[in-house]
Protein backbone atom coordinates (compact mmCIF):
# COMPACT_ATOMS: atom_id res chain seq x y z
CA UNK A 1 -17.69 -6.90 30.06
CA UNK A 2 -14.63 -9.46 29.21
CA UNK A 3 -13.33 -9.61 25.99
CA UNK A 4 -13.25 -12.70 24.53
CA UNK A 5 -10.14 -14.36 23.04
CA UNK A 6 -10.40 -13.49 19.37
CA UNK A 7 -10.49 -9.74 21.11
CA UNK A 8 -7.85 -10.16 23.76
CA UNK A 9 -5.89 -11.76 20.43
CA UNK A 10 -6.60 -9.09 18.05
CA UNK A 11 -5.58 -6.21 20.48
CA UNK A 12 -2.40 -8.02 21.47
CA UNK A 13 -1.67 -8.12 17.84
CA UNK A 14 -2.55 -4.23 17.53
CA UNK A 15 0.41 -3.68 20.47
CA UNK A 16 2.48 -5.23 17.92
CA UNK A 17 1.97 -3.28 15.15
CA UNK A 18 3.67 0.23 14.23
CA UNK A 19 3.26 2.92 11.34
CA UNK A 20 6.45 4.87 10.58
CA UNK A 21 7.37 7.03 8.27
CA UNK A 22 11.18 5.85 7.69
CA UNK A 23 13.42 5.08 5.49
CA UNK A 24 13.40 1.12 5.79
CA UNK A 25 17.19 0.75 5.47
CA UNK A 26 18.09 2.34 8.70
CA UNK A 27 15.80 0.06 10.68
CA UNK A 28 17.44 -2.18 13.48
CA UNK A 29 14.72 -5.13 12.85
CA UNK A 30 15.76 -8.84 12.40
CA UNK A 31 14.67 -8.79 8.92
CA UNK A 32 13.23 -5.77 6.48
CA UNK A 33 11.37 -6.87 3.48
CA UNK A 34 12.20 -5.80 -0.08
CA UNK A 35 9.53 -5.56 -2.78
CA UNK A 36 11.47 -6.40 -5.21
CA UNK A 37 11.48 -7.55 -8.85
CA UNK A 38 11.18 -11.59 -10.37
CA UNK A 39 14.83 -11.30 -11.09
CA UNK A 40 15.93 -10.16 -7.15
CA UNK A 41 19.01 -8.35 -8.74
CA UNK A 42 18.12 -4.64 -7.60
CA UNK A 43 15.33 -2.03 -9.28
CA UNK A 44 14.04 1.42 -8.37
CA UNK A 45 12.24 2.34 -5.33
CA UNK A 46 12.47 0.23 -2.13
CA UNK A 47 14.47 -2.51 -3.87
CA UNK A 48 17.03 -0.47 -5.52
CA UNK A 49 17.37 1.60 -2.28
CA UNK A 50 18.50 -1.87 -0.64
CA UNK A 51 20.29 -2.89 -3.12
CA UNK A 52 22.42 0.46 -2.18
CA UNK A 53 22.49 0.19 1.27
CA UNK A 54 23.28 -3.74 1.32
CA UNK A 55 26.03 -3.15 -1.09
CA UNK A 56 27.62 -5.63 -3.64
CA UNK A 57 27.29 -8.63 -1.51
CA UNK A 58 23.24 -8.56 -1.94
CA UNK A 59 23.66 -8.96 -5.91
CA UNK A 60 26.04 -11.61 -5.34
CA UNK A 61 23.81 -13.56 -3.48
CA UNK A 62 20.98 -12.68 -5.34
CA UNK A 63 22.37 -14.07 -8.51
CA UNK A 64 22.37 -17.90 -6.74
CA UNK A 65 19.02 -17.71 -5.74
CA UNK A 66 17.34 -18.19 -9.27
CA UNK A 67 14.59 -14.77 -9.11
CA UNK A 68 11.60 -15.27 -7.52
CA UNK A 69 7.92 -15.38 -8.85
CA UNK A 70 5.31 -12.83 -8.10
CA UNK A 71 3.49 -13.89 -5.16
CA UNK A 72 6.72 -15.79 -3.14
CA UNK A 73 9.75 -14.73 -0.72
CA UNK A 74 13.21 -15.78 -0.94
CA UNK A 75 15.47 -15.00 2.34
CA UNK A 76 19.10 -13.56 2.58
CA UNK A 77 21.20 -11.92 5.12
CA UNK A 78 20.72 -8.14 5.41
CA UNK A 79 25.04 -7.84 4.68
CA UNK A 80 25.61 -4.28 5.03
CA UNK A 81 22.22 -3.01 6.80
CA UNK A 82 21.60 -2.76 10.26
CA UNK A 83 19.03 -5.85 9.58
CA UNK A 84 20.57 -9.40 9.63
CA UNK A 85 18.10 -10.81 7.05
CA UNK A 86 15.97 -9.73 3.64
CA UNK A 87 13.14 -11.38 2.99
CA UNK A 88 12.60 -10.93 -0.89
CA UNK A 89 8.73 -11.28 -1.69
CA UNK A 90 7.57 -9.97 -5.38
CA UNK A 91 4.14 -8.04 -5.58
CA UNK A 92 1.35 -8.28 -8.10
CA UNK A 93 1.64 -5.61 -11.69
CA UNK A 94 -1.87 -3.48 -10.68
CA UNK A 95 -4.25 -4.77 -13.70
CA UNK A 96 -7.16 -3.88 -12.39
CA UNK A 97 -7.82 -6.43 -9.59
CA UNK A 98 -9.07 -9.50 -11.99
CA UNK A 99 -5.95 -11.12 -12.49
CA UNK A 100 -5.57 -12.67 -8.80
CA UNK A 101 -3.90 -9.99 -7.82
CA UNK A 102 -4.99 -9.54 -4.36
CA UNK A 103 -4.27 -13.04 -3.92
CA UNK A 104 -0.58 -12.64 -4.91
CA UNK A 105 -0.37 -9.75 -2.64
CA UNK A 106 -1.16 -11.72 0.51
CA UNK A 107 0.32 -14.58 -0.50
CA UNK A 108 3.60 -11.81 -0.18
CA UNK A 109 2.50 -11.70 3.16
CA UNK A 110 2.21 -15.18 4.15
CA UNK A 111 5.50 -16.37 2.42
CA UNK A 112 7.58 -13.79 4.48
CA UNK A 113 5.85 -14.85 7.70
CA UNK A 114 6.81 -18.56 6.38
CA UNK A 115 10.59 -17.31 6.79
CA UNK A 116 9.67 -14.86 9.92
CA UNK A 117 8.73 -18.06 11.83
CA UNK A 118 11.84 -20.97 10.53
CA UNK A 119 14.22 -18.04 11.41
CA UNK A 120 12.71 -16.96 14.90
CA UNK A 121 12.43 -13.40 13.75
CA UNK A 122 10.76 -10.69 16.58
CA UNK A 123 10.91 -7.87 14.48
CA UNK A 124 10.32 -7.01 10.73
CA UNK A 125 9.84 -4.26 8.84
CA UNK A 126 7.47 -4.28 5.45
CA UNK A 127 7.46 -1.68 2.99
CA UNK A 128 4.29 -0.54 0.63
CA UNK A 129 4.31 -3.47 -1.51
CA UNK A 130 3.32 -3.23 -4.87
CA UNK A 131 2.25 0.58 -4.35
CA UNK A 132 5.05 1.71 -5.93
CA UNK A 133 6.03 1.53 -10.05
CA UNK A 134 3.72 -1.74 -9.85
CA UNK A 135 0.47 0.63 -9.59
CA UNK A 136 -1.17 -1.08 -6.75
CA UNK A 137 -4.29 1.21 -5.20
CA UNK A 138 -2.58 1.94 -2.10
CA UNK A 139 -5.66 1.67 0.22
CA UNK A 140 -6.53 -2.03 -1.18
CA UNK A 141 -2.88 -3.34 -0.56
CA UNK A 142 -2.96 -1.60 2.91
CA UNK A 143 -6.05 -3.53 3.63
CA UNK A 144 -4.44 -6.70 2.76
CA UNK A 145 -1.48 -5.78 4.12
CA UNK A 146 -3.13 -5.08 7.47
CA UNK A 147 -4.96 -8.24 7.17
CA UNK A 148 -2.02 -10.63 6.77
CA UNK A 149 0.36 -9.21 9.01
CA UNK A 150 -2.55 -9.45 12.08
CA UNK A 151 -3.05 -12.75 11.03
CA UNK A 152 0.96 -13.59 10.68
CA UNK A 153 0.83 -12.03 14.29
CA UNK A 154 -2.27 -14.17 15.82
CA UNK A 155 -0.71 -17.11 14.51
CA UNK A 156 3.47 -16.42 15.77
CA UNK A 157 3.20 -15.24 19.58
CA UNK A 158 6.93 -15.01 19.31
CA UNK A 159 6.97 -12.16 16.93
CA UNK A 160 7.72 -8.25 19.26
CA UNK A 161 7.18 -5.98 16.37
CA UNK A 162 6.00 -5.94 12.64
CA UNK A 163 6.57 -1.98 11.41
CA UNK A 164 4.88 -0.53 8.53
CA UNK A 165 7.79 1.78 7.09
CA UNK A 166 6.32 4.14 4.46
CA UNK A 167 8.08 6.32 2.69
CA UNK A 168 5.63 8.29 1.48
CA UNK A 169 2.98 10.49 3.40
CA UNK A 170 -0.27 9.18 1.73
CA UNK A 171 1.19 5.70 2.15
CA UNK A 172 1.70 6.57 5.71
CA UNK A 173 -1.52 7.92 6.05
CA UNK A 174 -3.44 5.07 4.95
CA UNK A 175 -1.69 2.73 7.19
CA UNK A 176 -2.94 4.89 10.18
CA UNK A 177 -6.96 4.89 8.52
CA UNK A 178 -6.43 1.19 8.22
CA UNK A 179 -5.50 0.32 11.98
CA UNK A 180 -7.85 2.27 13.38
C-alpha cells in the first residue's frame, strides 16, 4: 500500500531528526540554540556553558541586542564555537501549565525556525529547553519539542539535520520514547 504524502512527509522529516547525548558546544551545526535567560548575557546550564565556550565576544554582542522575552529568538554568530550562529530563544518558568506556557515553549520553536529559514541553515542543534532550572516536565516539552521541530522540518525542505543534544540521560531518553 502507498503512503500518502503527509506519510512520505512525516518520515522524510524522521530521516532528519537525531537524539544525541552531547555536549552541544562541540557540535559542527550551522547554528546551536541556547536556552537562555530574558537578559541573553550568560546563566547556568546550557546558556552559561555557551557563554564559556563562545567566549567574551558572545556578551559583547549580547549586550546590543536589548534581552529577549520568553517565548522569542534573537540570532548571533556562534564566535568561538565550531557553530557559525546562536539562535537565542527564552523558555517558559514551569508554573504548572496554566500560564500559556506550552504556548511559549513552541513559540521557542517556531521563532528559531523563523531565523533557521532567513539564514539558509541545514543543520541545528536544540538543547532541552526549559527542562533545566526553569522546571519544565521534561516529557511535555519533549512532546512539543518533537512537534515543532517536525513541523519546522515539513515546512523547510532545505533543512539536512535538526539534533536533539541532551545532556542528560533521562532527557535523552525521552527524546528516543517521543520519536518512536
Amino acid at each position: 500500500m502507498e503512503k500518502s504524502a503527509a506519510e512520505r512527509g512525516e518520515s522524510r522529516a524522521a530521516n532528519r531528526i537525531e537524539v544525541v547525548q552531547a555536549d552541544i558546544t562541540k557540535l559542527a551545526v550551522d547554528a546551536i540554540v541556547n536556552a537562555a535567560n530574558t537578559s541573553l548575557l550568560g546563566g547556568g546550564g546550557v546558556d552559561g556553558a555557551i557563554h564559556r565556550a563562545a567566549g567574551p565576544e558572545l556578551v559583547a554582542e549580547c549586550r546590543l541586542l536589548g534581552g529577549c522575552r520568553t517565548g522569542q529568538a534573537k540570532i548571533t554568530p556562534g564566535f568561538r564555537l565550531p557553530a557559525r550562529y546562536i539562535i537565542h530563544t527564552v523558555g517558559p518558568v514551569w508554573n504548572g501549565g496554566g500560564q500559556g506556557e506550552p504556548e511559549l515553549l513552541a513559540s521557542c520553536y517556531r521563532g528559531c525556525f523563523v531565523f533557521v529559514r532567513e539564514h539558509g541553515l541545514r543543520t541545528v542543534a536544540f538543547p532541552a529547553i526549559s527542562c533545566g532550572v526553569y522546571g519544565y516536565p521534561i516529557d511535555e516539552a519533549v512532546a512539543i519539542a518533537v512537534r515543532e521541530v517536525r513541523t519546522g522540518l515539513s515546512e523547510n525542505a532545505e533543512i539536512e539535520k535538526v539534533i536533539f543534544a541532551c545532556f542528560e540521560n533521562e532527557v535523552y531518553e525521552a527524546y528516543q520514547r517521543a520519536l518512536r
